[in-house]
PDB file of N, CA and C in Angstrom:
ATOM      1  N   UNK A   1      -2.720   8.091   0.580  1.00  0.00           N
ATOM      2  CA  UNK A   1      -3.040   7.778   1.953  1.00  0.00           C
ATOM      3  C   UNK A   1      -1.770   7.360   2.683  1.00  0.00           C
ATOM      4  N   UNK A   2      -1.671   7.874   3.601  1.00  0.00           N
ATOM      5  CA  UNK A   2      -0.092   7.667   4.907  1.00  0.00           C
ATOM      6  C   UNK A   2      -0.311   6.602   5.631  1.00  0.00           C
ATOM      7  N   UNK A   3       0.223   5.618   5.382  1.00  0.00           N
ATOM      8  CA  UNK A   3       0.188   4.301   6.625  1.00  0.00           C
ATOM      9  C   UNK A   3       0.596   4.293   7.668  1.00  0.00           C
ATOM     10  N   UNK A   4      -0.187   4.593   8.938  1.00  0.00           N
ATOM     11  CA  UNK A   4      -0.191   4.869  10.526  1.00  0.00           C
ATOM     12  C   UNK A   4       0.299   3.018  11.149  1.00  0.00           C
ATOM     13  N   UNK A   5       1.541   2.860  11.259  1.00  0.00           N
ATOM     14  CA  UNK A   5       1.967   1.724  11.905  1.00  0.00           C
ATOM     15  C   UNK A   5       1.016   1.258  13.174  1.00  0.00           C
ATOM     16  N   UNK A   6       0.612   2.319  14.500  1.00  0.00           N
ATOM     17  CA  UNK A   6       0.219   2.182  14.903  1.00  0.00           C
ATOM     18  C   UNK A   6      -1.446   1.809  15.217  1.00  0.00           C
ATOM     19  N   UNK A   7      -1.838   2.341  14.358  1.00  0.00           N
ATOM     20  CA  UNK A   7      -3.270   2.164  13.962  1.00  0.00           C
ATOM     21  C   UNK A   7      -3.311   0.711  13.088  1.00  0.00           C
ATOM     22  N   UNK A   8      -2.237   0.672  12.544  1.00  0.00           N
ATOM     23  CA  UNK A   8      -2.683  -1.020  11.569  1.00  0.00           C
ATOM     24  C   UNK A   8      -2.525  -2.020  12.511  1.00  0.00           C
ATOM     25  N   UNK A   9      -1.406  -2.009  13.490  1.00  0.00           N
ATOM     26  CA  UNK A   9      -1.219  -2.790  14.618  1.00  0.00           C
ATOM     27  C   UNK A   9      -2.741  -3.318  15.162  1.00  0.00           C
ATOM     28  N   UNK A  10      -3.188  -1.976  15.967  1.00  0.00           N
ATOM     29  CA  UNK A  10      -4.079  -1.687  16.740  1.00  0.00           C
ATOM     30  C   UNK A  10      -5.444  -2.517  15.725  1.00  0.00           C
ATOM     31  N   UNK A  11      -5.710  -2.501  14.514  1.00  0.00           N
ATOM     32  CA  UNK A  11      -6.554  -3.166  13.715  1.00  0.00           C
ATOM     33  C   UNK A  11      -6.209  -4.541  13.796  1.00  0.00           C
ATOM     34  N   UNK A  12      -4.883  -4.753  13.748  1.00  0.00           N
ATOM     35  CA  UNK A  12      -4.968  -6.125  13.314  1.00  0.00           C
ATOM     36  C   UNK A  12      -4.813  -7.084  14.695  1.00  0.00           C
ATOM     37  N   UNK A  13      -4.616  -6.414  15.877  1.00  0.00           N
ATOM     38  CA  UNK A  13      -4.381  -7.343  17.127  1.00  0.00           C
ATOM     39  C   UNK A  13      -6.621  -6.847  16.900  1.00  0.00           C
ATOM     40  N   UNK A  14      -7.273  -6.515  16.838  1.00  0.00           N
ATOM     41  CA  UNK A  14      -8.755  -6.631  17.080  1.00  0.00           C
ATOM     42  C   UNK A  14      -9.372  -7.430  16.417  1.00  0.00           C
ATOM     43  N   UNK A  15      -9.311  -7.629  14.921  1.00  0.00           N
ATOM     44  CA  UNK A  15      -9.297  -8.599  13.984  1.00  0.00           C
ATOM     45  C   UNK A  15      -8.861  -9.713  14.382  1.00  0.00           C
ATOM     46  N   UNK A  16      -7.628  -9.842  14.748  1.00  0.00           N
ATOM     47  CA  UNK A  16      -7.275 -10.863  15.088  1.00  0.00           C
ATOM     48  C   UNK A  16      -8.044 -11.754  16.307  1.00  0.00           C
ATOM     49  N   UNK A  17      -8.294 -10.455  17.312  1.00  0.00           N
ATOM     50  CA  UNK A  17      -9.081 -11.109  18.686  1.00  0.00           C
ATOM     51  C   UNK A  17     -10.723 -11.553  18.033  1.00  0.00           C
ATOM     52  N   UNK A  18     -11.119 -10.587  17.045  1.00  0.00           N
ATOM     53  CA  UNK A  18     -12.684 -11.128  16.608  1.00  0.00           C
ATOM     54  C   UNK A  18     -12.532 -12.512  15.599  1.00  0.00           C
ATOM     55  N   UNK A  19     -11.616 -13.079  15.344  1.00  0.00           N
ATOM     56  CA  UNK A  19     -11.078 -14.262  13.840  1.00  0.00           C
ATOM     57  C   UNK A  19     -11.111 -15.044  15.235  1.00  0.00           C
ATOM     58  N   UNK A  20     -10.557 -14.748  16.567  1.00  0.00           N
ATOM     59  CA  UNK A  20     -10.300 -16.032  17.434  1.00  0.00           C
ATOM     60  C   UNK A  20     -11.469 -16.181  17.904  1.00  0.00           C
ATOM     61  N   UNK A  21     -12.341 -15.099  18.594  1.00  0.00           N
ATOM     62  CA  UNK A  21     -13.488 -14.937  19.426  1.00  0.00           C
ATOM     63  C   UNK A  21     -14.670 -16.078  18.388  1.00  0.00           C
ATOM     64  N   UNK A  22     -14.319 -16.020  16.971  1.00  0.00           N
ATOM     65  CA  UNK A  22     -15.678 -16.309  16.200  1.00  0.00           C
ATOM     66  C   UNK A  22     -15.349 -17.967  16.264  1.00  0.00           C
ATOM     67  N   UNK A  23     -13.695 -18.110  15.840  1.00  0.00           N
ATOM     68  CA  UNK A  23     -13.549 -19.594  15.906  1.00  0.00           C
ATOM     69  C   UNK A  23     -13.636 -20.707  16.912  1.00  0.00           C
ATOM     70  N   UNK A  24     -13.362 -20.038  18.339  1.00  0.00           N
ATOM     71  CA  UNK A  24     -13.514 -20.703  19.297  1.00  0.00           C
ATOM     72  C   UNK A  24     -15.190 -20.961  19.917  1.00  0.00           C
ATOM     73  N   UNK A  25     -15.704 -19.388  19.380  1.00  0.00           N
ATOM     74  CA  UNK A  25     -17.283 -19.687  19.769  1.00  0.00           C
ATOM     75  C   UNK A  25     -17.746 -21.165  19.271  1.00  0.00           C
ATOM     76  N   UNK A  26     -17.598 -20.645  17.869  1.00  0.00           N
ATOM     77  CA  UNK A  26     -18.770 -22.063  16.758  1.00  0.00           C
ATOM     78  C   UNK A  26     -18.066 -23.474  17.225  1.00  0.00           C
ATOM     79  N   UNK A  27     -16.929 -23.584  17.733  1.00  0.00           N
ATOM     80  CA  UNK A  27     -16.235 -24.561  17.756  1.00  0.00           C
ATOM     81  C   UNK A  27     -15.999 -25.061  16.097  1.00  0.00           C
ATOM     82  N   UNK A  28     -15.871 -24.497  15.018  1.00  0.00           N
ATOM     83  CA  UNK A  28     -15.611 -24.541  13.638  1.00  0.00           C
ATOM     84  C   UNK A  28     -14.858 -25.345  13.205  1.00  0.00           C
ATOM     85  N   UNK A  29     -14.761 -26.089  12.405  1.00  0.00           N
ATOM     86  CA  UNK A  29     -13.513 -26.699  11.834  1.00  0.00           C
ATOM     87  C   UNK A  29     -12.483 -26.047  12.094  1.00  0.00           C
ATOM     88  N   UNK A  30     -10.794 -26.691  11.675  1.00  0.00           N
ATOM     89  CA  UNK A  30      -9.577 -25.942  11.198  1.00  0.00           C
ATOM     90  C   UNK A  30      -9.481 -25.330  10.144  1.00  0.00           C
ATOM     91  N   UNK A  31      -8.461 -24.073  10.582  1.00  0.00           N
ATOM     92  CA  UNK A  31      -8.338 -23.092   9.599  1.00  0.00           C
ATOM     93  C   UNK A  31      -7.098 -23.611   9.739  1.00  0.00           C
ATOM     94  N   UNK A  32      -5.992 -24.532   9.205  1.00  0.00           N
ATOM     95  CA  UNK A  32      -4.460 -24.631   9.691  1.00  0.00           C
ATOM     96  C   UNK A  32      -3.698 -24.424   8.633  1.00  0.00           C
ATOM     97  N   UNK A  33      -4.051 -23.523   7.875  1.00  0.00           N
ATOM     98  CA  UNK A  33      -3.328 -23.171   6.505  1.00  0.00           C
ATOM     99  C   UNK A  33      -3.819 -21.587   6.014  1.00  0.00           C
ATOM    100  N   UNK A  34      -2.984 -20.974   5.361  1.00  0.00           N
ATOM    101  CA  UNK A  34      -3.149 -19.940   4.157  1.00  0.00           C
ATOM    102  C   UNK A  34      -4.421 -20.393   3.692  1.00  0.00           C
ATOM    103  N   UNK A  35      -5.913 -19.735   3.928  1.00  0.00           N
ATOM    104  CA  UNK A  35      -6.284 -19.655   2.863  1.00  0.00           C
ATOM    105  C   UNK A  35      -7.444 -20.796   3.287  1.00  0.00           C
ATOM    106  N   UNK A  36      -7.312 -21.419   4.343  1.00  0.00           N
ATOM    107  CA  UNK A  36      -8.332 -22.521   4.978  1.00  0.00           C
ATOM    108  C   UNK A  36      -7.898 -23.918   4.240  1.00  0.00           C
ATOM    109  N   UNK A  37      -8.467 -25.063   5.479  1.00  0.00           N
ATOM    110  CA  UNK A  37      -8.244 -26.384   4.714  1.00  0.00           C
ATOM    111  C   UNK A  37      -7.846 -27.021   3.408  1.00  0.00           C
ATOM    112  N   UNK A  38      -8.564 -26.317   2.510  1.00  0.00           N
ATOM    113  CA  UNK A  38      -8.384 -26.294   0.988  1.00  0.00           C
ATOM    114  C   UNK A  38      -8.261 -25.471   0.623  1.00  0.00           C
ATOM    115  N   UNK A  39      -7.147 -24.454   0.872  1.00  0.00           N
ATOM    116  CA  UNK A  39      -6.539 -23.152  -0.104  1.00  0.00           C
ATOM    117  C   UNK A  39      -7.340 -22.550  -0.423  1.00  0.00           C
ATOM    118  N   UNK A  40      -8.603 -22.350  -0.878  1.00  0.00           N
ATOM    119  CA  UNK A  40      -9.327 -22.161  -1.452  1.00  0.00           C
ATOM    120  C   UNK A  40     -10.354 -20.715  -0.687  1.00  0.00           C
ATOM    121  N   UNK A  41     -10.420 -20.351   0.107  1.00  0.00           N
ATOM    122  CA  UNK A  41     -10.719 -18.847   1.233  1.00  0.00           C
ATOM    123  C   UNK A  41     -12.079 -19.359   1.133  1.00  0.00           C
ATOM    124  N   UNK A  42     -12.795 -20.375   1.184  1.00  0.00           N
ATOM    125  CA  UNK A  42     -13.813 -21.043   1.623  1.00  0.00           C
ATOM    126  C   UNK A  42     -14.185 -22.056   2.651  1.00  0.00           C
ATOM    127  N   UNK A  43     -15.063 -20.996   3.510  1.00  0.00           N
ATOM    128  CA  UNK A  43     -15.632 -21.644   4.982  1.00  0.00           C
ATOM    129  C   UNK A  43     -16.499 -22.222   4.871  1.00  0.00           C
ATOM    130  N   UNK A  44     -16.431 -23.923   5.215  1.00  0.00           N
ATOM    131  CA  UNK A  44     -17.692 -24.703   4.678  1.00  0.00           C
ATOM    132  C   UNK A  44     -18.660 -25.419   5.927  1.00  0.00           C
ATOM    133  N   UNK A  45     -18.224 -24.356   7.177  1.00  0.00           N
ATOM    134  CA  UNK A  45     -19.214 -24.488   8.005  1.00  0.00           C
ATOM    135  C   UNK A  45     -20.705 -24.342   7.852  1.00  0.00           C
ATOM    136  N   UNK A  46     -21.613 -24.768   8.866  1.00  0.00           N
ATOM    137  CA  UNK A  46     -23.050 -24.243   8.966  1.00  0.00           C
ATOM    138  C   UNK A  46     -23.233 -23.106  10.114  1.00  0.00           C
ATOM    139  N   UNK A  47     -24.043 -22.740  10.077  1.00  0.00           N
ATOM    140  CA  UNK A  47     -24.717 -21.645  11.666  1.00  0.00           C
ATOM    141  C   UNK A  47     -23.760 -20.783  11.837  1.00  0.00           C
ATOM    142  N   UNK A  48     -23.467 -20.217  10.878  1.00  0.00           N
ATOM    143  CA  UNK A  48     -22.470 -19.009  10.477  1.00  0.00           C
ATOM    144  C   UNK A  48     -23.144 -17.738  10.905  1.00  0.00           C
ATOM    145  N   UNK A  49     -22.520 -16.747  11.484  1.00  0.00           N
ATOM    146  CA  UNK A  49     -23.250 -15.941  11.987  1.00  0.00           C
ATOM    147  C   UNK A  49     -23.666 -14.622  10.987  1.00  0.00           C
ATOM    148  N   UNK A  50     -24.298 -14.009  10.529  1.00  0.00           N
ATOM    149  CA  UNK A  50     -24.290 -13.407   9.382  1.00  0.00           C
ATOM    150  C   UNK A  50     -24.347 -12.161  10.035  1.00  0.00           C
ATOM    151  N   UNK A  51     -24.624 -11.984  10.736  1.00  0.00           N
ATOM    152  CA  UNK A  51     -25.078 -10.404  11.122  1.00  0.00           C
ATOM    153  C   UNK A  51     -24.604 -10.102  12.693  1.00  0.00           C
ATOM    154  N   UNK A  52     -23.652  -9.134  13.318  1.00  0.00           N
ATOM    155  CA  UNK A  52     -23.194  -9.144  14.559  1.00  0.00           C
ATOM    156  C   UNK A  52     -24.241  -8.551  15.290  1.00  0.00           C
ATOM    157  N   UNK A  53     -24.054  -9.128  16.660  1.00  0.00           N
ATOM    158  CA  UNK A  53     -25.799  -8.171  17.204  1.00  0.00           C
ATOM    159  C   UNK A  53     -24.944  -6.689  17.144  1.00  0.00           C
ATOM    160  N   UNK A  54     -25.895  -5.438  17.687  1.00  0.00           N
ATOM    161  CA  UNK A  54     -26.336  -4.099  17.384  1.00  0.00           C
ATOM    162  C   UNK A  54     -24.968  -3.775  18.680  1.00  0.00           C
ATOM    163  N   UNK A  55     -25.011  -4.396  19.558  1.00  0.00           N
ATOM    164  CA  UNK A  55     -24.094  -4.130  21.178  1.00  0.00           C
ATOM    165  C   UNK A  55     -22.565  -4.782  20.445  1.00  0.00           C
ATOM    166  N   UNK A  56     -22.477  -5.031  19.118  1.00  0.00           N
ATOM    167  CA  UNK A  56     -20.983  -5.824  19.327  1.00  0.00           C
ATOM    168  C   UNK A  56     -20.947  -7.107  19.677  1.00  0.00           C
ATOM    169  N   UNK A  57     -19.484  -7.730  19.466  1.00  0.00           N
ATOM    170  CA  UNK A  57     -19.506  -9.131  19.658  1.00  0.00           C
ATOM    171  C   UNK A  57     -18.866  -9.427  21.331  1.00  0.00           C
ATOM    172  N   UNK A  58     -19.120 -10.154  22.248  1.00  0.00           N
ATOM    173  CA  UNK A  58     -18.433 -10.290  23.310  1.00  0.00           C
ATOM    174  C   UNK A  58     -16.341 -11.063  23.170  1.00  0.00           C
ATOM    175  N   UNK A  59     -15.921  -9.530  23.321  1.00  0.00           N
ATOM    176  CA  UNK A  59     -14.467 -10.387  23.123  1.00  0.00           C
ATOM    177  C   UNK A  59     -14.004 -11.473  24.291  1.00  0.00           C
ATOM    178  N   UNK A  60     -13.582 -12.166  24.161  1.00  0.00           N
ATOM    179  CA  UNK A  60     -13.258 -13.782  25.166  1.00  0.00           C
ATOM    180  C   UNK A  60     -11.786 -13.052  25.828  1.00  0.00           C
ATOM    181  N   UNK A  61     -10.800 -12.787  24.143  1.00  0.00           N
ATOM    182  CA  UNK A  61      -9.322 -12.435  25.213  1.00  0.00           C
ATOM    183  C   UNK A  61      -8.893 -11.758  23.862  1.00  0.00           C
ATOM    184  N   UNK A  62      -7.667 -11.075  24.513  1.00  0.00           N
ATOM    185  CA  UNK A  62      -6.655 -10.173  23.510  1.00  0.00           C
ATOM    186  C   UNK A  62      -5.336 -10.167  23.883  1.00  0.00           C
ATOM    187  N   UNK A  63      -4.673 -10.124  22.615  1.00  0.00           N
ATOM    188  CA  UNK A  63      -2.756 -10.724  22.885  1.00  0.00           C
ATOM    189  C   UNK A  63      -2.357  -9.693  22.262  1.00  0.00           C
ATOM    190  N   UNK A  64      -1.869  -8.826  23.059  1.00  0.00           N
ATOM    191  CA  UNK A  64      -0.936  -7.695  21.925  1.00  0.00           C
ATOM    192  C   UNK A  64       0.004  -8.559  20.751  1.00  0.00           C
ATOM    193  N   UNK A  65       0.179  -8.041  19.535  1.00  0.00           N
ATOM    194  CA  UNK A  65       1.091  -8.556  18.717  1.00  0.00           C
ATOM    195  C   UNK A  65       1.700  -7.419  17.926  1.00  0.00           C
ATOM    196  N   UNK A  66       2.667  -7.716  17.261  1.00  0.00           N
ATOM    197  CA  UNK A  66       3.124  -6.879  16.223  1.00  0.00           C
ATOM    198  C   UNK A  66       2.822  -6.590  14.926  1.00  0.00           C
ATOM    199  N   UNK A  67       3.010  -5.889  14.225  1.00  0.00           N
ATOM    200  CA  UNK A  67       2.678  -5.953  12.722  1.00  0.00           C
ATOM    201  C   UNK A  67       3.470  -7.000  12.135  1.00  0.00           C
ATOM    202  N   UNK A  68       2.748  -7.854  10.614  1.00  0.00           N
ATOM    203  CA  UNK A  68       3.009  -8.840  10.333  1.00  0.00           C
ATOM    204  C   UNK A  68       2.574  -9.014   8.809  1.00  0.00           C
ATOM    205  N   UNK A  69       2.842  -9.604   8.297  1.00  0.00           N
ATOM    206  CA  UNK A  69       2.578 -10.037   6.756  1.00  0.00           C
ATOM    207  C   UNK A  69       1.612 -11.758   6.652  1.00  0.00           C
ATOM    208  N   UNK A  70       1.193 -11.984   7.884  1.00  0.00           N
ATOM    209  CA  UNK A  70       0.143 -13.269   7.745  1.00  0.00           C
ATOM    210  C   UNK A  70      -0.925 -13.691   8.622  1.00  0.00           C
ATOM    211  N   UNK A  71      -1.749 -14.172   7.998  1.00  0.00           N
ATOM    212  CA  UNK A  71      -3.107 -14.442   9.238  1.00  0.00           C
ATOM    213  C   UNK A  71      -2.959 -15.274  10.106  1.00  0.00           C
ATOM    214  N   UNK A  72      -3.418 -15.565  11.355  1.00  0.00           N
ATOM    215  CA  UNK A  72      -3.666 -16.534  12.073  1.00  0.00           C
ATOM    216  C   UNK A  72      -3.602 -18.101  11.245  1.00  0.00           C
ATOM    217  N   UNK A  73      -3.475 -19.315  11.890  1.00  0.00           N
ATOM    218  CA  UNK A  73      -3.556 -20.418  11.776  1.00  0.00           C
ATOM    219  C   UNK A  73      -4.659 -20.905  13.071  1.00  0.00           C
ATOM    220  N   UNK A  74      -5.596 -21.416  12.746  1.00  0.00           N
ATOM    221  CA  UNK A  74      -6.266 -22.579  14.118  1.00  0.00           C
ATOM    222  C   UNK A  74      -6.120 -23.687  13.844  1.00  0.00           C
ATOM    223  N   UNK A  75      -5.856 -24.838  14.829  1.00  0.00           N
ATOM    224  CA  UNK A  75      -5.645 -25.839  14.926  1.00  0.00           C
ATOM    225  C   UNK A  75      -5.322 -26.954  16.039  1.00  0.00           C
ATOM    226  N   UNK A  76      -6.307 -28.260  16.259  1.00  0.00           N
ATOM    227  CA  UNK A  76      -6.661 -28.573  17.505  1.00  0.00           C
ATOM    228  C   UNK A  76      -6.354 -27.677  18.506  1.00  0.00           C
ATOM    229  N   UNK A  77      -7.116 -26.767  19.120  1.00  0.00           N
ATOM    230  CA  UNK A  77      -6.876 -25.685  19.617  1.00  0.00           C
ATOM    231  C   UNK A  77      -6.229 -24.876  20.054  1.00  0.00           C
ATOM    232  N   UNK A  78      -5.257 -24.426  18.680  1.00  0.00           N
ATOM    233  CA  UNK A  78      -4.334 -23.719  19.547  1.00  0.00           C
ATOM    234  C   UNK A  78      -4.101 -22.814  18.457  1.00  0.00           C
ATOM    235  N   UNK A  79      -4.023 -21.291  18.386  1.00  0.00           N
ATOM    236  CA  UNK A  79      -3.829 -19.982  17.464  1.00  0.00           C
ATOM    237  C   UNK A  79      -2.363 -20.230  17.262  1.00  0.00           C
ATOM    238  N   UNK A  80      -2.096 -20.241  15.832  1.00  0.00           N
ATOM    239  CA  UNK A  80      -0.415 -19.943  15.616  1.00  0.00           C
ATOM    240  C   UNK A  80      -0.734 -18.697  14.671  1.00  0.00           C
ATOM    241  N   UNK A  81       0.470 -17.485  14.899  1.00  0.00           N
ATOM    242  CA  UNK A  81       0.613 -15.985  14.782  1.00  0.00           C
ATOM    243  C   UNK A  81       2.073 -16.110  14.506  1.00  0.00           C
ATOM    244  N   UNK A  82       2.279 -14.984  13.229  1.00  0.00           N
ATOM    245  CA  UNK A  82       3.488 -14.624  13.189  1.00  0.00           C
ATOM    246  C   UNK A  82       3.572 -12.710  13.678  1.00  0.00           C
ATOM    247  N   UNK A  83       4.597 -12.621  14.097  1.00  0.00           N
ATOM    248  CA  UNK A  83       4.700 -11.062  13.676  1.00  0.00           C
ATOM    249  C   UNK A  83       6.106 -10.101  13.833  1.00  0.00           C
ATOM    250  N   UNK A  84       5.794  -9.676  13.964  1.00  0.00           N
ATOM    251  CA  UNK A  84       7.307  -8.917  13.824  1.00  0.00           C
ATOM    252  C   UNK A  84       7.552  -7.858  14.979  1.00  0.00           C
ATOM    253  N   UNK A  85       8.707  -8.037  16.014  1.00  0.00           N
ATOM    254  CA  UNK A  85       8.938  -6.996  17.339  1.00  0.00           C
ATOM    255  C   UNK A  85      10.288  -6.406  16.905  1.00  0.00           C
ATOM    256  N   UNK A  86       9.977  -4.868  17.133  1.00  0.00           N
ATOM    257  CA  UNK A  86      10.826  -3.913  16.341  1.00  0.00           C
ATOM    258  C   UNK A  86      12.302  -3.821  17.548  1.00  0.00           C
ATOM    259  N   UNK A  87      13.204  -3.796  17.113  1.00  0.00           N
ATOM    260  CA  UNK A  87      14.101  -3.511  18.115  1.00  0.00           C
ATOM    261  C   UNK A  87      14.178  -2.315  18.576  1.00  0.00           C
ATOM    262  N   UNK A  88      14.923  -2.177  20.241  1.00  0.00           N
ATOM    263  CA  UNK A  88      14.590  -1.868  21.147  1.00  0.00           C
ATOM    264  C   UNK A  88      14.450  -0.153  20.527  1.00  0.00           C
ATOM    265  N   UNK A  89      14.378   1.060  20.898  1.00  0.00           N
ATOM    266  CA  UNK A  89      13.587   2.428  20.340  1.00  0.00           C
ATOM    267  C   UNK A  89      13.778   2.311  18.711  1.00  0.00           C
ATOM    268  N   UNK A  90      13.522   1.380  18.373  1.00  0.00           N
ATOM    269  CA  UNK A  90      13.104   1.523  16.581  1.00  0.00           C
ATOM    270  C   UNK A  90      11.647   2.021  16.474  1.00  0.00           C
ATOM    271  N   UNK A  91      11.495   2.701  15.224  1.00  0.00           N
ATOM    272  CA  UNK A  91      10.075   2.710  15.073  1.00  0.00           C
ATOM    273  C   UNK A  91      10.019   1.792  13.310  1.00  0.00           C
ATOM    274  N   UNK A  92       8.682   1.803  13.021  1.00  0.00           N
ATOM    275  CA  UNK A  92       8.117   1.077  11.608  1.00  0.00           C
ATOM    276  C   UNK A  92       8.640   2.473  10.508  1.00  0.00           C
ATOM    277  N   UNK A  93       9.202   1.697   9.378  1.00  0.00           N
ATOM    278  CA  UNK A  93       9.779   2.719   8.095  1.00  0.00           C
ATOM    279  C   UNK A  93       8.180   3.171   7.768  1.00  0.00           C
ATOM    280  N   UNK A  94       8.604   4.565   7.008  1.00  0.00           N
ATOM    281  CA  UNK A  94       7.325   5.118   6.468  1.00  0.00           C
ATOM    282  C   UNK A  94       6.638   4.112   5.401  1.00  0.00           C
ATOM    283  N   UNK A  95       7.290   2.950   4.965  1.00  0.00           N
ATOM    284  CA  UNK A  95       6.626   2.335   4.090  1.00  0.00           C
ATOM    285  C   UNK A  95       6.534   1.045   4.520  1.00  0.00           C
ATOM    286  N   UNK A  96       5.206   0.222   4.557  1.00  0.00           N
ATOM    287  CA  UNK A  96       5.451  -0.459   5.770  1.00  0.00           C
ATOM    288  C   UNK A  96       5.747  -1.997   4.577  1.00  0.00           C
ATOM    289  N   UNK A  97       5.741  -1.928   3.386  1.00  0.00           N
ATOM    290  CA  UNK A  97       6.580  -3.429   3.203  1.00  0.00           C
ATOM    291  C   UNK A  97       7.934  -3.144   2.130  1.00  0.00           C
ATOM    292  N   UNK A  98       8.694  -2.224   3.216  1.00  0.00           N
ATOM    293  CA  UNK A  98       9.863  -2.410   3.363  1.00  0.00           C
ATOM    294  C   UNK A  98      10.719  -2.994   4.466  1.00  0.00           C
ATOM    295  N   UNK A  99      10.289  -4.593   4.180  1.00  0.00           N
ATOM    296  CA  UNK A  99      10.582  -4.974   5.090  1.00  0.00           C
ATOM    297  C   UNK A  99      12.013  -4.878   5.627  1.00  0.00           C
ATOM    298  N   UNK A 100      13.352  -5.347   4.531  1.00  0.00           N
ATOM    299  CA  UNK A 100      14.876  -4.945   4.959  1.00  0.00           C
ATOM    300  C   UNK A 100      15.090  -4.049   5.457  1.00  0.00           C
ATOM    301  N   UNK A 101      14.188  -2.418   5.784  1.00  0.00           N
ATOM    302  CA  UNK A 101      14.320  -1.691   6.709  1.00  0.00           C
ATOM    303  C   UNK A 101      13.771  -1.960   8.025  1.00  0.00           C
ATOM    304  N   UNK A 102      13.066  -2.557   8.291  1.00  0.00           N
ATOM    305  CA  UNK A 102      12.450  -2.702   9.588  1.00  0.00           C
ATOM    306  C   UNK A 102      13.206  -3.390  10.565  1.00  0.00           C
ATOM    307  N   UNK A 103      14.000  -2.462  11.584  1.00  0.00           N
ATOM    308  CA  UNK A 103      14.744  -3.223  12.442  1.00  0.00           C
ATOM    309  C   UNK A 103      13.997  -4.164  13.545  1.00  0.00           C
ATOM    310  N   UNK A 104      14.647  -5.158  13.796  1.00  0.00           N
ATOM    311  CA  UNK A 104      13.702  -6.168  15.307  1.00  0.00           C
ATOM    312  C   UNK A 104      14.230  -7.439  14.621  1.00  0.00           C
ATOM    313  N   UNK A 105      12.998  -8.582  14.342  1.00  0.00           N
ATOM    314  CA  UNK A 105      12.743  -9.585  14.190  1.00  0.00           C
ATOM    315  C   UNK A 105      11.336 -10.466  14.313  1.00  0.00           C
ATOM    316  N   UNK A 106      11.053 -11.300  13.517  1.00  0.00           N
ATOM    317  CA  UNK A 106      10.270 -11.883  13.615  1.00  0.00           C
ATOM    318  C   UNK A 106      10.001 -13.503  14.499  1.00  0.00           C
ATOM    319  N   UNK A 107       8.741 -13.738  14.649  1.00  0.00           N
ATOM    320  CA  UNK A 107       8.837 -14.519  15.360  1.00  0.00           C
ATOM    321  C   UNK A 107       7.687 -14.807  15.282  1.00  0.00           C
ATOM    322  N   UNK A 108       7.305 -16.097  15.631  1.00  0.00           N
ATOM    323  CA  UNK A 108       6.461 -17.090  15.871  1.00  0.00           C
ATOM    324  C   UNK A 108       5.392 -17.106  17.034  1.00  0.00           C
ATOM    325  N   UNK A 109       4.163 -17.493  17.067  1.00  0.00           N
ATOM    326  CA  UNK A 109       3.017 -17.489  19.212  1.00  0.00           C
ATOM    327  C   UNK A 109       2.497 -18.358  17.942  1.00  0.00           C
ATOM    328  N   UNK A 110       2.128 -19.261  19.854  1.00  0.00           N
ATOM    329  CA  UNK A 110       0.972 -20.771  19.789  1.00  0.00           C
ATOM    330  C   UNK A 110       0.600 -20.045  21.008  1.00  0.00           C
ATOM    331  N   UNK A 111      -0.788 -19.787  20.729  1.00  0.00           N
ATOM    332  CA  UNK A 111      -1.714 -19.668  21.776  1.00  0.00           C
ATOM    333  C   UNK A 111      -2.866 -20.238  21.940  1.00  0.00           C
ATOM    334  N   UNK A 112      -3.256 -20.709  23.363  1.00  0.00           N
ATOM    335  CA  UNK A 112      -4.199 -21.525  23.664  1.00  0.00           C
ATOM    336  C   UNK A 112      -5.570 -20.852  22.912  1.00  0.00           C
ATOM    337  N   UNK A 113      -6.261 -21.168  22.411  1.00  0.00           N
ATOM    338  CA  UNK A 113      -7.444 -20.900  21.499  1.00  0.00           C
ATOM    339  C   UNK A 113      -8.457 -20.613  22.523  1.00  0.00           C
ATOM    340  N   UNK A 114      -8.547 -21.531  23.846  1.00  0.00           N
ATOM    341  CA  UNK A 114      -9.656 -20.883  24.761  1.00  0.00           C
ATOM    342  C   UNK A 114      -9.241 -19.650  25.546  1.00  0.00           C
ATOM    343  N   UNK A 115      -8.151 -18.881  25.733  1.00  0.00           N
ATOM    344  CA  UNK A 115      -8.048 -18.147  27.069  1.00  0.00           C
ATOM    345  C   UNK A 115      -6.809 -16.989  26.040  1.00  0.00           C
ATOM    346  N   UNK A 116      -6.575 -17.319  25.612  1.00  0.00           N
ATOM    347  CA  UNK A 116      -5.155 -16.877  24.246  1.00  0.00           C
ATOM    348  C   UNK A 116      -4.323 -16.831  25.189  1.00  0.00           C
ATOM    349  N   UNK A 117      -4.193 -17.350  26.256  1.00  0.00           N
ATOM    350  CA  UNK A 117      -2.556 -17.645  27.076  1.00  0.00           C
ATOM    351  C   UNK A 117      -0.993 -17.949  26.187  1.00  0.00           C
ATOM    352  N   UNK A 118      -0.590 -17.400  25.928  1.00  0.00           N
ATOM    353  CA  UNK A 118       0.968 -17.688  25.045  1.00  0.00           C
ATOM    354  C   UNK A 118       1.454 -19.114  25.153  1.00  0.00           C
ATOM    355  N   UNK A 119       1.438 -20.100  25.040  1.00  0.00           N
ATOM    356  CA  UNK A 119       2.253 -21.675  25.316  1.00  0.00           C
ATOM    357  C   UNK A 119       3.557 -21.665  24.385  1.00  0.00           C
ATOM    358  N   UNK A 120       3.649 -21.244  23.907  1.00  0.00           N
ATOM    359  CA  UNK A 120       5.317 -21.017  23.312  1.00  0.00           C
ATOM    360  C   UNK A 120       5.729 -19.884  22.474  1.00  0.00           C
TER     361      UNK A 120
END
């Protein structure tokens, strides 16, 4: 299978907008680590939604980002994101964790959790 840079992007800024859309809904605990509160990839909320209605979920907001090697962080409300912006006409190597080929840089977003406005 050929890894489409653009298409994983495009997955993971939607994912990413449905991981924010779900956390800000429930008002949920913090996720402010790898892996949730206790390392452990266990959500020990209640009124978890199990099933999306039939129409989709209503998205709140969306932040373009780059491709990246880590999930979101939430915390007192605010999304921290890493990702990676390719320098200026670079494109993504055919293999995408090669990373020492990938020209740009990485970088850091804190975004407001209600509106995903960028704050630093």
């Amino acid at each position: 299978m050929k890894f489409f840079p653009s298409l994983f992007c495009e997955r993971l800024v939607v994912a990413f907008g449905f991981f924010a859309l779900a956390i800000s809904a429930l008002r949920a605990d913090d996720w402010p680590q790898w892996l949730g509160p206790q390392r452990d990839a266990v959500w020990r909320e209640s009124g978890i939604v199990e099933k999306f209605p039939e129409s989709g979920v209503k998205v709140r907001w969306r932040v373009p980002i780059g491709g990246g090697y880590a999930g979101p962080a939430v915390a007192r409300g605010r999304v921290y994101v890493v990702d990676r912006q390719l320098a200026k006409g670079a494109t993504n190597p055919v293999n995408a964790f090669a990373r020492g080929e990938i020209p740009g840089s990485e970088r850091v977003l804190c975004l407001n959790e209600a509106d995903g406005k960028i704050l630093w």
